[in-house]
Protein backbone atom coordinates (compact mmCIF):
# COMPACT_ATOMS: atom_id res chain seq x y z
CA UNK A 1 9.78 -17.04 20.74
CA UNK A 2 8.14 -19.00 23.52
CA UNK A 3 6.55 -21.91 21.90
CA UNK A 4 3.28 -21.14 24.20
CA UNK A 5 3.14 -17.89 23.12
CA UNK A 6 0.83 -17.83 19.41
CA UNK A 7 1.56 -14.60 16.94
CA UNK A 8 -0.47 -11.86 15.77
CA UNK A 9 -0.70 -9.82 12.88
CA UNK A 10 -2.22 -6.87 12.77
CA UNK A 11 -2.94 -4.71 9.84
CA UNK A 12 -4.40 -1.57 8.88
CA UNK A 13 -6.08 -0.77 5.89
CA UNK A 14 -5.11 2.43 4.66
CA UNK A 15 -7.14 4.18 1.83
CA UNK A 16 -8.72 7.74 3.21
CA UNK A 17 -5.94 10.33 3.48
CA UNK A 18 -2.62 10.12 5.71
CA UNK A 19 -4.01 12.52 8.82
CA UNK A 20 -6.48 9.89 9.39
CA UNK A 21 -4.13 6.94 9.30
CA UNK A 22 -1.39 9.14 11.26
CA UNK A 23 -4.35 9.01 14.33
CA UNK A 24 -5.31 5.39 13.81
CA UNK A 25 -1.57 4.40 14.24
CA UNK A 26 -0.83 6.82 17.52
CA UNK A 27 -4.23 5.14 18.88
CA UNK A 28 -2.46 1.92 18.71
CA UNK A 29 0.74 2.15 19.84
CA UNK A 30 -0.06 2.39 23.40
CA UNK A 31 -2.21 -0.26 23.40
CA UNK A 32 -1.60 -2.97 26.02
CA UNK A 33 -2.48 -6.82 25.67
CA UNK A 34 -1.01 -9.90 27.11
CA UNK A 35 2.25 -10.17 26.20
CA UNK A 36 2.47 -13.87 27.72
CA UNK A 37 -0.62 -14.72 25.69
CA UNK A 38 1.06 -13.24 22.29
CA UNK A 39 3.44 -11.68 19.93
CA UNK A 40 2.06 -8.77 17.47
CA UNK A 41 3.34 -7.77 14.41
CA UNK A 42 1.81 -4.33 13.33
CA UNK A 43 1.18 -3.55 9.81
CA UNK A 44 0.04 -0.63 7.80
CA UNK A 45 -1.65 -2.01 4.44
CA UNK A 46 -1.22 1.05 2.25
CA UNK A 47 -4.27 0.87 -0.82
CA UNK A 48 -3.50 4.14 -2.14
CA UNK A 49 -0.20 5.74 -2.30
CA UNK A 50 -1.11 8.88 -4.15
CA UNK A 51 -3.11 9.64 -1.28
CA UNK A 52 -0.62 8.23 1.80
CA UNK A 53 3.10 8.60 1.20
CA UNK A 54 4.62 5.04 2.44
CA UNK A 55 8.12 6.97 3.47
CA UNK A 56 6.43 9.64 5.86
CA UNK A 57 5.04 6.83 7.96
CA UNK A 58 8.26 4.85 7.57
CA UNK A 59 10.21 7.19 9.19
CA UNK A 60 7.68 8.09 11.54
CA UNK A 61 5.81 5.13 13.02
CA UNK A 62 9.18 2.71 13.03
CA UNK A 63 7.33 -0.08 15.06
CA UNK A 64 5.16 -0.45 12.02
CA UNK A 65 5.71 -2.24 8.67
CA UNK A 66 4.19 -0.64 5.67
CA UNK A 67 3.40 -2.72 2.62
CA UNK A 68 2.16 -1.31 -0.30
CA UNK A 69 -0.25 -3.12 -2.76
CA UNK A 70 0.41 -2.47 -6.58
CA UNK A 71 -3.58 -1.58 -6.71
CA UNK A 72 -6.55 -0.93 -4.45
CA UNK A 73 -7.77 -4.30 -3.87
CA UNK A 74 -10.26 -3.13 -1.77
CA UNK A 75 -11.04 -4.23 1.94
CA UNK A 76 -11.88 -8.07 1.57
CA UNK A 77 -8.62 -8.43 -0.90
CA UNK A 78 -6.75 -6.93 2.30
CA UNK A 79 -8.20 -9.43 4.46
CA UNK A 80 -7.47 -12.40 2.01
CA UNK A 81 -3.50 -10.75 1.54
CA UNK A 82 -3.47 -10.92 5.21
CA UNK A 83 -4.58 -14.45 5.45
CA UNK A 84 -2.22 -15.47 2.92
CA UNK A 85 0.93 -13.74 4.68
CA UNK A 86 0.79 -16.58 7.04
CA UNK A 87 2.53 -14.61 9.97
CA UNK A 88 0.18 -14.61 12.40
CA UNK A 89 -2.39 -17.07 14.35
CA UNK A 90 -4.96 -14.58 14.82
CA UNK A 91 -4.95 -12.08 11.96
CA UNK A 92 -6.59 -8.34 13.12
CA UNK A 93 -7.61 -6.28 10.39
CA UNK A 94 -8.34 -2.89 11.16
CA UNK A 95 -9.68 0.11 8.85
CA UNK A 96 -8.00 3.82 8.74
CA UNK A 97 -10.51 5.34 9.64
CA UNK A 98 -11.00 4.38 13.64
CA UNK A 99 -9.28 5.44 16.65
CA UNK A 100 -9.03 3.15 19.60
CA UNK A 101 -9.81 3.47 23.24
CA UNK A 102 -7.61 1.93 25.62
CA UNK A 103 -7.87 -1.67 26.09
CA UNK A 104 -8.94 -2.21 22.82
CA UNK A 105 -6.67 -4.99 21.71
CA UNK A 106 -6.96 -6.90 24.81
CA UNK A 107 -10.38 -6.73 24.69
CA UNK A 108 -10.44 -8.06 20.88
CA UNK A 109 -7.78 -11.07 21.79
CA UNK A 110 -9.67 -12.29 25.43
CA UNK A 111 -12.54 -14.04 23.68
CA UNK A 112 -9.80 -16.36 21.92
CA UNK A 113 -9.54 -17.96 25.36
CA UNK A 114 -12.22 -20.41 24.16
CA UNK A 115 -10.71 -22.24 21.68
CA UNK A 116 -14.37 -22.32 20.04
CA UNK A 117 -14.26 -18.75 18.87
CA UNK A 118 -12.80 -18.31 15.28
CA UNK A 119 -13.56 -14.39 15.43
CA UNK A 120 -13.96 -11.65 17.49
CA UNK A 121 -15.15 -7.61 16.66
CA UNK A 122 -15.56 -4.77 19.08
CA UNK A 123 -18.14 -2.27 19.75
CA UNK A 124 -17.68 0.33 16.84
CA UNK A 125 -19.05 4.19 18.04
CA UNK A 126 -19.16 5.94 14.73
CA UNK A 127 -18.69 9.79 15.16
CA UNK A 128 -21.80 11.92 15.99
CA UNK A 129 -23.82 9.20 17.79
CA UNK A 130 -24.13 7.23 21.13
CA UNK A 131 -22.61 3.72 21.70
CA UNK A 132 -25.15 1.15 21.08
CA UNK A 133 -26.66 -0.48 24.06
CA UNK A 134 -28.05 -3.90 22.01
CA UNK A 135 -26.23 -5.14 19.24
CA UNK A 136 -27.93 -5.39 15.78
CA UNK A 137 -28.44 -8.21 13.31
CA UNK A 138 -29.33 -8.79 9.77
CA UNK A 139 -32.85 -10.04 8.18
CA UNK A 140 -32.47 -12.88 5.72
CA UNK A 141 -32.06 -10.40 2.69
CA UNK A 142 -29.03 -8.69 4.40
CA UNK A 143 -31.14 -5.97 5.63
CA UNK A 144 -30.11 -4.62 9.05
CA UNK A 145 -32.16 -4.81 12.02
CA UNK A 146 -31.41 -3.11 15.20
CA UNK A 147 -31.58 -3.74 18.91
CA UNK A 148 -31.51 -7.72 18.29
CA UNK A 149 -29.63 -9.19 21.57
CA UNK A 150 -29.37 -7.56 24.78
CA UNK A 151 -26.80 -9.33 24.91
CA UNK A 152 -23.85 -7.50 23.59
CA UNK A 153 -21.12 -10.39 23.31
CA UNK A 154 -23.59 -12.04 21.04
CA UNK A 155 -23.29 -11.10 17.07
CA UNK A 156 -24.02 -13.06 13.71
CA UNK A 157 -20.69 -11.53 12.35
CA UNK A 158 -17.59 -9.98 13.10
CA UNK A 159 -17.98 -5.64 12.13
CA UNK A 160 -15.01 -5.83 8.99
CA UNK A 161 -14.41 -2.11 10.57
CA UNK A 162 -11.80 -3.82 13.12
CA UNK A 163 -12.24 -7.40 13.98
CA UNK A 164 -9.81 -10.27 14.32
CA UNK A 165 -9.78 -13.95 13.37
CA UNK A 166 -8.39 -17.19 13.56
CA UNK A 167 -6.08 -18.56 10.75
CA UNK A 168 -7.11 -22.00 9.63
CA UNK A 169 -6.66 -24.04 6.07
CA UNK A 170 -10.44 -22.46 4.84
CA UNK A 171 -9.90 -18.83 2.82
CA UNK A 172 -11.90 -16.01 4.79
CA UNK A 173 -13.21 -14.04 1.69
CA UNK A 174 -13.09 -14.23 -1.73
CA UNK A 175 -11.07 -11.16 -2.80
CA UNK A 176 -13.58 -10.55 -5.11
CA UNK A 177 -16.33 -8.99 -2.75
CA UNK A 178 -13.60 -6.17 -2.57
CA UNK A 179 -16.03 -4.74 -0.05
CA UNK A 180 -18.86 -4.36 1.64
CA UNK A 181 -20.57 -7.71 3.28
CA UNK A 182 -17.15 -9.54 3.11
CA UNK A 183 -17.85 -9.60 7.21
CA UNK A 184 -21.10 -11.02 6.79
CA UNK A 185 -19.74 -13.86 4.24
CA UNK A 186 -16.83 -14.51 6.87
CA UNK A 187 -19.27 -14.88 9.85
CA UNK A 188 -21.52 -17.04 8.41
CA UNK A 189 -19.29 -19.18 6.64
CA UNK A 190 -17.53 -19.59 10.19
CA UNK A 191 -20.91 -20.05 11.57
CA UNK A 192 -22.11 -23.00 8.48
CA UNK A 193 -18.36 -24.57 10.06
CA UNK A 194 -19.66 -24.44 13.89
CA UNK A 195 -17.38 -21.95 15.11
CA UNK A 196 -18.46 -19.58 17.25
CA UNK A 197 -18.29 -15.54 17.16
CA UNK A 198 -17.92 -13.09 20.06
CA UNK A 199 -17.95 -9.42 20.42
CA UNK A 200 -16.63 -7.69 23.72
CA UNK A 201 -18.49 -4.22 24.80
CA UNK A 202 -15.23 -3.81 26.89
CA UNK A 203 -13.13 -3.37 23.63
CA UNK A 204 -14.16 -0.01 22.12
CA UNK A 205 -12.90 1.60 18.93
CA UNK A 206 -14.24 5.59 17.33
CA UNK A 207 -15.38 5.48 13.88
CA UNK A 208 -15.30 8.43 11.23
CA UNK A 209 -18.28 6.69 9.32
CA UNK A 210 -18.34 6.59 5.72
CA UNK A 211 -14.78 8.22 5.79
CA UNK A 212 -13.02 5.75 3.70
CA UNK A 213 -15.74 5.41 1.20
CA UNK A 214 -16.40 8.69 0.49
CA UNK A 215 -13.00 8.62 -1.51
CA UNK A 216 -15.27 6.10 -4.14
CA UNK A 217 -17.61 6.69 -6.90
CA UNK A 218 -21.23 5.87 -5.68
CA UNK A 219 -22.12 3.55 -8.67
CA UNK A 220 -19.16 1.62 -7.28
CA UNK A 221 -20.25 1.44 -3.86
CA UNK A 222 -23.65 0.61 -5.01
CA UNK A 223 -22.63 -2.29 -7.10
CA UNK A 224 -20.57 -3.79 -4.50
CA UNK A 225 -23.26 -3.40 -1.57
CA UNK A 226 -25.84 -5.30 -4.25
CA UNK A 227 -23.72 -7.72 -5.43
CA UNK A 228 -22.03 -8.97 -2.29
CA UNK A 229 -25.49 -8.69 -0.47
CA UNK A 230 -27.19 -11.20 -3.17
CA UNK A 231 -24.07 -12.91 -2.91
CA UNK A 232 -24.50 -14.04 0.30
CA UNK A 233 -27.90 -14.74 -0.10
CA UNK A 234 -27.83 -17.55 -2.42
CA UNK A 235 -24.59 -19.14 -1.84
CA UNK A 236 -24.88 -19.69 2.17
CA UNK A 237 -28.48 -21.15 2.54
CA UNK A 238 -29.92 -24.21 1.75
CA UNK A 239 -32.49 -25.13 -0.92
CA UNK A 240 -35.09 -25.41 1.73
CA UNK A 241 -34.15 -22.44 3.20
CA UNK A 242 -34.50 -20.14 -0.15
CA UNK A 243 -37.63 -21.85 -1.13
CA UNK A 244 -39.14 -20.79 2.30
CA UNK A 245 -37.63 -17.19 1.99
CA UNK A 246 -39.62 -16.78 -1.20
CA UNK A 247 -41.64 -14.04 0.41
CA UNK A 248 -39.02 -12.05 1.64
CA UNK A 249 -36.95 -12.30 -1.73
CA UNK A 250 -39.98 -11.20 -3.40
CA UNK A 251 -39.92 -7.78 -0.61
CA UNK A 252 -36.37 -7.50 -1.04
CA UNK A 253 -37.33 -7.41 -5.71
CA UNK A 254 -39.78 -4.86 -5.05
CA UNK A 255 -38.17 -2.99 -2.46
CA UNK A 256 -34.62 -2.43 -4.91
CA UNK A 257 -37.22 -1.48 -7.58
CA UNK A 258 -38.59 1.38 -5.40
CA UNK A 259 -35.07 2.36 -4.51
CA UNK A 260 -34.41 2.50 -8.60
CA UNK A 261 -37.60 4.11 -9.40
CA UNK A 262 -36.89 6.86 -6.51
CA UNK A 263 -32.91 7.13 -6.91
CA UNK A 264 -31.76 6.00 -3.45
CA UNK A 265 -30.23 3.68 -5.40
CA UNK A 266 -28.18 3.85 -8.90
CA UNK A 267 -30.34 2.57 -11.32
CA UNK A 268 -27.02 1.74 -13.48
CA UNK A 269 -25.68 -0.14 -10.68
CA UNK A 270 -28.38 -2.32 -9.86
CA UNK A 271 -29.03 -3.49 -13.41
CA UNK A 272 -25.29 -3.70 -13.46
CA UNK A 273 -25.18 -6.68 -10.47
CA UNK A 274 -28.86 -8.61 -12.37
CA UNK A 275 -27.13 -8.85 -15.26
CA UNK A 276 -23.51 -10.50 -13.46
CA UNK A 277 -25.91 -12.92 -11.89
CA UNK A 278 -28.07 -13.75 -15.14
CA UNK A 279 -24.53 -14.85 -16.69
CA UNK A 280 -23.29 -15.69 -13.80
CA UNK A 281 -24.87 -18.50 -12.34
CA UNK A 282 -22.70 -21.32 -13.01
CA UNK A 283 -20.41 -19.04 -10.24
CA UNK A 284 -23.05 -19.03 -7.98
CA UNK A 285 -23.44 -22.60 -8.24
CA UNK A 286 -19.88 -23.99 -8.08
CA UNK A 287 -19.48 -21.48 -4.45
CA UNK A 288 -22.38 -23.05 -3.60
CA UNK A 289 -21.03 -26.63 -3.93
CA UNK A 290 -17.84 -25.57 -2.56
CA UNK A 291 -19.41 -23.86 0.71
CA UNK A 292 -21.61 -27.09 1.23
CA UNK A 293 -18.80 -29.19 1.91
CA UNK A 294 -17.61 -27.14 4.58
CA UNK A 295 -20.84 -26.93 6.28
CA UNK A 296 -21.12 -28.87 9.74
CA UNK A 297 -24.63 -27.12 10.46
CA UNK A 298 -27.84 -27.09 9.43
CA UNK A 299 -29.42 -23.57 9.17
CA UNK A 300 -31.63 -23.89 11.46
CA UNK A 301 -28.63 -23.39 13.88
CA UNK A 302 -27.57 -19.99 11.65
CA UNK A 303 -30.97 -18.60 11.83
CA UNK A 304 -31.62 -17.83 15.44
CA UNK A 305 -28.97 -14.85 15.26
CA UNK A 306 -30.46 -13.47 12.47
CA UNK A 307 -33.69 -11.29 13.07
CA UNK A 308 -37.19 -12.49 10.61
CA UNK A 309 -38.24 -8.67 10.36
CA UNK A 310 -37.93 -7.40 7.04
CA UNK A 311 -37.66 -3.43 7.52
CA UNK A 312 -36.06 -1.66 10.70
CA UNK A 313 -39.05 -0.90 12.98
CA UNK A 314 -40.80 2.56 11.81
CA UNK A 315 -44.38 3.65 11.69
CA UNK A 316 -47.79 1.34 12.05
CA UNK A 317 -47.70 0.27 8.63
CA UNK A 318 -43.85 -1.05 9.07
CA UNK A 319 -44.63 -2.72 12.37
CA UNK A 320 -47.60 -4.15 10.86
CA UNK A 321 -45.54 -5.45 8.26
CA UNK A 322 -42.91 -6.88 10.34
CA UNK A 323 -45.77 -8.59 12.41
CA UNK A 324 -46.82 -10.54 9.16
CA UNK A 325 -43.33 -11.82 8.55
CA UNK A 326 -42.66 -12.81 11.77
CA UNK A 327 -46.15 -14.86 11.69
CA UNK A 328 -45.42 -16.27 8.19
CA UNK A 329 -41.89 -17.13 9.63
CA UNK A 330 -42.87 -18.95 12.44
CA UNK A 331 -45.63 -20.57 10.39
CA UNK A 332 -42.97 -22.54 8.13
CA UNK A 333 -40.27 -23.30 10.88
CA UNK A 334 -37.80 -19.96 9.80
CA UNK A 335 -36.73 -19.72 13.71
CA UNK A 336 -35.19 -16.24 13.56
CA UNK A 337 -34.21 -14.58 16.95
CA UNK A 338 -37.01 -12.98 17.78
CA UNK A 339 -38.67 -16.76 18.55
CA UNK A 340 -35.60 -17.63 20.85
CA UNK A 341 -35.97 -14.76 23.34
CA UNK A 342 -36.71 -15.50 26.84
């Protein structure tokens, strides 16, 4: 191999059922990037095997390797067995439940140009609904806000639906979150490091929403999007930061009781992930260390692509709401993005 040329390796997660992955694979074989630039290895990551024969898609998608894990591991344990395959420079990690438009992959890979960028996502269409003309961002509690940047190459974190990254010495994920919000860890963990993240609008991909997780219990899902969520909450900021969130951590309390109380959200779960972190926070404490020594940022510099809102925009009574966090935001020096528009 040409010593100028760096590797790739590309895999798909597989989990939802083997018509699905059949049409994520065909999307990608005709999929053109610069072969001067790099050398792919494809990969199909196979999490279930009850559901998706490895053999069929042996024999019929040759350009392909197919690995089978013993046991789901879950999305961010694909991403961490990726990592620690060590074949490629930039790692892709794809789910099974996307279809990609032409010039996908050479859309994900350009950004790497600038030797800055540790990790790069694409505009994700999921089925049913228009693509997105301002990308989104997340409040301080992991809430997501919409319409954030105009624009569009600008993101906190890379979408875990299909994104790609750089390999370095630092783990991406702990295998652990198993999934949900093991993007948002990765992106801001790149982010405390001063690496930069890019999206391109130019590289597209079709999503079949809430495919893949469909095939899960909901107290599972529920658990995982609570736990990771909190997660990221309290290992990533600073002291100062968290003391100056107070407000919005006492929203975000009142706003999971509500979801309880009404059953948008399993009770069982939620009282499941309090009670991990009540005997749990000598975890929380020793990631917290470990992240701080990493950091090269302060997070005042991590703030201004997240959004200070703490509900989507809605009716008066949310906008009125929003208003007040904004104003208490900018009162103590929380410089979310809304304060950095021009």
């Amino acid at each position: 191999m040409n010593s100028g040329i760096k590797s790739a390796f590309l895999t798909v997660v597989a989990f939802s059922d083997e018509e699905t992955v059949r049409a994520c694979l065909k999307s990608l074989l005709g999929q053109e990037f610069d072969r001067t630039k790099y050398d792919l290895i494809f990969r199909v990551l196979i999490n279930d095997k009850t559901r998706i024969p490895p053999d069929n898609l042996k024999s019929d998608f040759p350009d392909f390797q197919v690995a089978v894990a013993k046991h789901n591991i879950g999305y961010a344990g694909a991403i961490q067995n990726s990592w620690m395959d060590g074949r490629g420079e930039i790692i892709i990690v794809t789910n099974d439940d996307l279809t990609f438009r032409p010039g996908w992959l050479k859309g994900l890979l350009d950004p790497f140009d600038n030797p800055n960028v540790f990790a790069t996502t694409c505009s994700i269409v999921n089925e049913g609904e228009p693509e997105e003309g301002a990308n989104g961002s997340l409040n301080p509690i992991g809430i997501r806000i919409p319409d954030i940047f105009t624009d569009r190459s600008k993101v906190l974190f890379p979408s875990g639906a299909a994104f790609a990254f750089r390999r370095d010495e630092v783990e991406p994920v702990d295998a652990s979150y198993f999934l949900y919000f093991e993007d948002v860890y990765l992106g801001l963990l790149a982010r405390l490091r001063g690496l930069d993240i890019r999206m391109n609008p130019n590289s597209v991909a079709d999503h079949k929403h809430r495919l893949s997780t469909s095939q899960m219990p909901l107290e599972l899902l529920h658990y995982f999007q609570e736990k990771n969520r909190i997660a990221n909450i309290f290992m990533l900021f600073s002291g100062l930061t968290l003391l100056k969130l107070t407000p919005y951590l006492i929203a975000d309390l009142l706003i999971r009781i509500g979801q309880m109380v009404s059953f948008k959200r399993r009770p069982d779960a939620i009282l499941r992930v309090w009670f991990y972190y009540l005997t749990h926070v000598g975890t929380i404490l020793t990631r917290r260390f470990k992240i701080a020594k990493l950091r090269k940022i302060k997070d005042s510099e991590l703030l201004p692509f997240m959004s200070g809102k703490l509900l989507p925009d809605g009716g008066k009574f949310v906008k009125a709401l929003n208003k007040c966090f904004l104003w208490y935001a900018r009162l103590v020096g929380l410089n979310f993005a809304e304060f950095m528009k021009k």
